[in-house]
C-alpha atoms as a PDB file:
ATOM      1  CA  UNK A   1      -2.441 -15.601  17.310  1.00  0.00           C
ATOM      2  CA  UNK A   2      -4.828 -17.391  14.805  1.00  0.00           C
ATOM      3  CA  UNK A   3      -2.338 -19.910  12.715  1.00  0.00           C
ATOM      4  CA  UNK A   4      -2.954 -20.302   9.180  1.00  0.00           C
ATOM      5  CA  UNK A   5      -1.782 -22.644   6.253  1.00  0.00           C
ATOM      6  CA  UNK A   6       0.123 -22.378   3.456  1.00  0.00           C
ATOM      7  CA  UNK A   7      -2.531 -22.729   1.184  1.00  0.00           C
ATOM      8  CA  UNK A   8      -3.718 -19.481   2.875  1.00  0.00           C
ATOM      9  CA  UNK A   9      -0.925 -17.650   2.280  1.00  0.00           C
ATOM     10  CA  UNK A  10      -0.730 -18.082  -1.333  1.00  0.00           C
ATOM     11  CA  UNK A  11      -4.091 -16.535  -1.344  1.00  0.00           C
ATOM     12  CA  UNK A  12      -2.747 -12.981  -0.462  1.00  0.00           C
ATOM     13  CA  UNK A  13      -1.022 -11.206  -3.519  1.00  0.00           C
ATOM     14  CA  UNK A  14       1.860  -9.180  -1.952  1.00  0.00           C
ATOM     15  CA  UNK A  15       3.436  -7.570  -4.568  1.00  0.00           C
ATOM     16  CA  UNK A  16       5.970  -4.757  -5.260  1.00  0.00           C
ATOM     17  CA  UNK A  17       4.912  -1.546  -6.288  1.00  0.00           C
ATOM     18  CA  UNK A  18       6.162   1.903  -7.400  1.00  0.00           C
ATOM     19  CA  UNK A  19       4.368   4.850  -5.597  1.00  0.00           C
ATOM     20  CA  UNK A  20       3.433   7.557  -8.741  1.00  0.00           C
ATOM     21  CA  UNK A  21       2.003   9.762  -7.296  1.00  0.00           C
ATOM     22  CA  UNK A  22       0.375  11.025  -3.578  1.00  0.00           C
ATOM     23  CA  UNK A  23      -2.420  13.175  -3.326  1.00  0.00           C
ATOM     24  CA  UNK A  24      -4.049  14.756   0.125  1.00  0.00           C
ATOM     25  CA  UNK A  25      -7.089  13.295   1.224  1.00  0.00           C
ATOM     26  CA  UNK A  26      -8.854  16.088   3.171  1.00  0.00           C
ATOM     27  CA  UNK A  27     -12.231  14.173   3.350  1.00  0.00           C
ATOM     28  CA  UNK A  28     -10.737  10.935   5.502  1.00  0.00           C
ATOM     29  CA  UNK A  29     -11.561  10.604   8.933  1.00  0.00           C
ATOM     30  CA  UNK A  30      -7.757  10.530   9.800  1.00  0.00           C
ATOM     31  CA  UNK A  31      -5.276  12.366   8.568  1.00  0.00           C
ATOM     32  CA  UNK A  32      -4.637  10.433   5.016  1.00  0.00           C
ATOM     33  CA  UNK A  33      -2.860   9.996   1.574  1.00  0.00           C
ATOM     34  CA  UNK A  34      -4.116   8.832  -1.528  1.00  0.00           C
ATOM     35  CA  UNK A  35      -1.545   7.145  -3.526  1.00  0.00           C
ATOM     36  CA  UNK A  36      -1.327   6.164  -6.810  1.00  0.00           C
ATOM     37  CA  UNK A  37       0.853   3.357  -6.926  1.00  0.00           C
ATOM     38  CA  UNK A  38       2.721   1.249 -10.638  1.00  0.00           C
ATOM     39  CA  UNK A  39       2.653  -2.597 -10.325  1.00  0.00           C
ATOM     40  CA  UNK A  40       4.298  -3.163 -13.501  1.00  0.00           C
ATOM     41  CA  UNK A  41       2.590  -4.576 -16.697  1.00  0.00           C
ATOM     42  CA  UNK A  42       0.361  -7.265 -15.346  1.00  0.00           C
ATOM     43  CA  UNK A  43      -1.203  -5.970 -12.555  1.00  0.00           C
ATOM     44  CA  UNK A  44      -1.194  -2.127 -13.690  1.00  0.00           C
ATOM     45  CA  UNK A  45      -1.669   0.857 -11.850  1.00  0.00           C
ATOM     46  CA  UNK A  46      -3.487   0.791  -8.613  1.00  0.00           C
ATOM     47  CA  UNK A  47      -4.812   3.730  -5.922  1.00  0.00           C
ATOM     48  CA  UNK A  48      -5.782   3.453  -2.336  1.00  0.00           C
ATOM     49  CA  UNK A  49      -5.262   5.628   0.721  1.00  0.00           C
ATOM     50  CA  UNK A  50      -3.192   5.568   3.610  1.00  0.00           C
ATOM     51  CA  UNK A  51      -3.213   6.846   7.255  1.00  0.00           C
ATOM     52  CA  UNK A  52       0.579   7.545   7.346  1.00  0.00           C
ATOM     53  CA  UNK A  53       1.379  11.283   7.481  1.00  0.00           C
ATOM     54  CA  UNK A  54       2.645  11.006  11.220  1.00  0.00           C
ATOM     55  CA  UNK A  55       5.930   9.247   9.337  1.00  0.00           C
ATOM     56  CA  UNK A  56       5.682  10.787   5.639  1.00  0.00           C
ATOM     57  CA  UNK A  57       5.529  13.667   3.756  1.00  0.00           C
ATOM     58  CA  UNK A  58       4.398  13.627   0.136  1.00  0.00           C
ATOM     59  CA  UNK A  59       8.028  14.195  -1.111  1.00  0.00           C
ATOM     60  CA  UNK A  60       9.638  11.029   0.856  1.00  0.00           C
ATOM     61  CA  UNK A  61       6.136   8.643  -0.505  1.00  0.00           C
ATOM     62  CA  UNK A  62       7.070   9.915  -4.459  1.00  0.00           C
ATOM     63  CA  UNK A  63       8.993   7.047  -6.505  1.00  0.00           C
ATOM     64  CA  UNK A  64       9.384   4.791  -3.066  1.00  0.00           C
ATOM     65  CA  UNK A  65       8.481   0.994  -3.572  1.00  0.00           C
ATOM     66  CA  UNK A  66       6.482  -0.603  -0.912  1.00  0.00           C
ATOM     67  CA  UNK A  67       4.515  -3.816  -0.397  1.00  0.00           C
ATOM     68  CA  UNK A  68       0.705  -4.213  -0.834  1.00  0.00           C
ATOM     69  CA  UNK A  69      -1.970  -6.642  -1.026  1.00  0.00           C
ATOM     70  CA  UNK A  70      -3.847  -6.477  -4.247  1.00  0.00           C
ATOM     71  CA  UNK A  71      -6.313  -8.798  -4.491  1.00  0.00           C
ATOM     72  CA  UNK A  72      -8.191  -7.167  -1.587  1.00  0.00           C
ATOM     73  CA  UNK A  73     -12.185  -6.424  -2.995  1.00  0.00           C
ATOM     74  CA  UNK A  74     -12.293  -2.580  -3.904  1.00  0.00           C
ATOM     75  CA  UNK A  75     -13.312  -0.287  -0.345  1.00  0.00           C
ATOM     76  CA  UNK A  76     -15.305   2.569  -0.845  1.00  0.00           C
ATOM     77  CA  UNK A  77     -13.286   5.457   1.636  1.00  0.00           C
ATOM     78  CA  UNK A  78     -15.780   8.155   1.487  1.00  0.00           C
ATOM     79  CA  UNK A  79     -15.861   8.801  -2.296  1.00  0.00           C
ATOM     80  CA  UNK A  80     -12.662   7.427  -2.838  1.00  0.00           C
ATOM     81  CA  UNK A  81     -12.217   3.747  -4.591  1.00  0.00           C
ATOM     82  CA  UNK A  82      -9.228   1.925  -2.530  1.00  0.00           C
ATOM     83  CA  UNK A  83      -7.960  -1.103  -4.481  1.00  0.00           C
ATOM     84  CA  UNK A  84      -5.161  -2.121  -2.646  1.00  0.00           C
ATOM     85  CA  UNK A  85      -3.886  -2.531   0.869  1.00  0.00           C
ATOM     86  CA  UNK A  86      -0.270  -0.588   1.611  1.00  0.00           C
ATOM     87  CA  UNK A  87       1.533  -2.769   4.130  1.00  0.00           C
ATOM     88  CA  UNK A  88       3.323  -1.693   7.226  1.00  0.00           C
ATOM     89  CA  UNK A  89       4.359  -2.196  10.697  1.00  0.00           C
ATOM     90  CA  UNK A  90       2.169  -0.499  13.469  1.00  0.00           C
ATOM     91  CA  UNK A  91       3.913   1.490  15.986  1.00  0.00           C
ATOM     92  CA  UNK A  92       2.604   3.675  18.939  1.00  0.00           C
ATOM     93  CA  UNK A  93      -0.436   5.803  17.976  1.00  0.00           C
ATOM     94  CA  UNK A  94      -1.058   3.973  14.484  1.00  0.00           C
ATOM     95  CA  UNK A  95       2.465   5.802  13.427  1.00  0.00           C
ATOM     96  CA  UNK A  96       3.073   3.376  10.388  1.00  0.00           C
ATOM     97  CA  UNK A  97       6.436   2.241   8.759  1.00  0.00           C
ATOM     98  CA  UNK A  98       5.330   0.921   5.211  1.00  0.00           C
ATOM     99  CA  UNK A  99       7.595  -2.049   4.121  1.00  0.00           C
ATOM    100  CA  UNK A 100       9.801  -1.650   1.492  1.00  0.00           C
ATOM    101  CA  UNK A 101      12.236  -3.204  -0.692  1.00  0.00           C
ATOM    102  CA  UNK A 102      15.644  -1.789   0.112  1.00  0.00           C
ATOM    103  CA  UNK A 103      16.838  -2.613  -3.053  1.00  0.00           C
ATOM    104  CA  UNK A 104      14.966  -1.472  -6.510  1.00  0.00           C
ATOM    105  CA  UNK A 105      13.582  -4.062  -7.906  1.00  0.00           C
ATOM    106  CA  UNK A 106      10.862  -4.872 -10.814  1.00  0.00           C
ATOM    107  CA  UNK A 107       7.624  -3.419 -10.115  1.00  0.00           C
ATOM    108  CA  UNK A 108       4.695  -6.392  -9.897  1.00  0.00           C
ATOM    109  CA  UNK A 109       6.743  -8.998  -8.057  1.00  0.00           C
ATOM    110  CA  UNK A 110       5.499 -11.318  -5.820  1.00  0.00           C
ATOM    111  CA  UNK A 111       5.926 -11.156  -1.988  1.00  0.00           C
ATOM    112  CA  UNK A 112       6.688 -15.066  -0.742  1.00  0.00           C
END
């Protein structure tokens, strides 16, 4: 495990988001989501894809709020534009549990 320092850390922008809307994405490699995800007023609405139908259908991804990096550069997926990073903990087989705030809470917030 690489160690880091704090002035590291406050380089990554984890923040709270709203998940809008989720889309198929037949044209990844692995079985994928594109999601449409509300940071609130300052950060605005962001999209990116995510490898995570093992865990989720569509329905249970709609109006959840998660954590993701986003100040990651923009990542061409095909011809997809990802501009953030959904986080979550890897299980067996890449089956992904996204974090989440258990309680609602203001879209945009920061992760510390």
């Amino acid at each position: 495990m690489n160690t880091i320092t704090w002035s590291d850390f406050e380089k990554v922008e984890m923040r709270i988001g709203t998940i809008i809307e989720v889309n198929d994405f037949p044209e990844a490699r692995k079985p994928a989501y594109q999601l449409i995800i509300d940071f609130g007023i300052e950060i605005g609405i962001k999209k990116t894809s995510a490898q995570i139908k093992k865990r989720y259908i569509k329905g249970d991804l709609l109006n959840k709020q998660i954590v993701a990096v986003v100040n990651f550069p923009v990542k061409q997926i095909g011809k997809f534009m990802s501009e953030c990073l959904v986080l979550g903990s890897i299980g067996n087989e890449n089956d992904i549990v996204l974090l989440s705030s258990d309680i609602k809470v203001e879209n945009g917030l920061r992760i510390g």
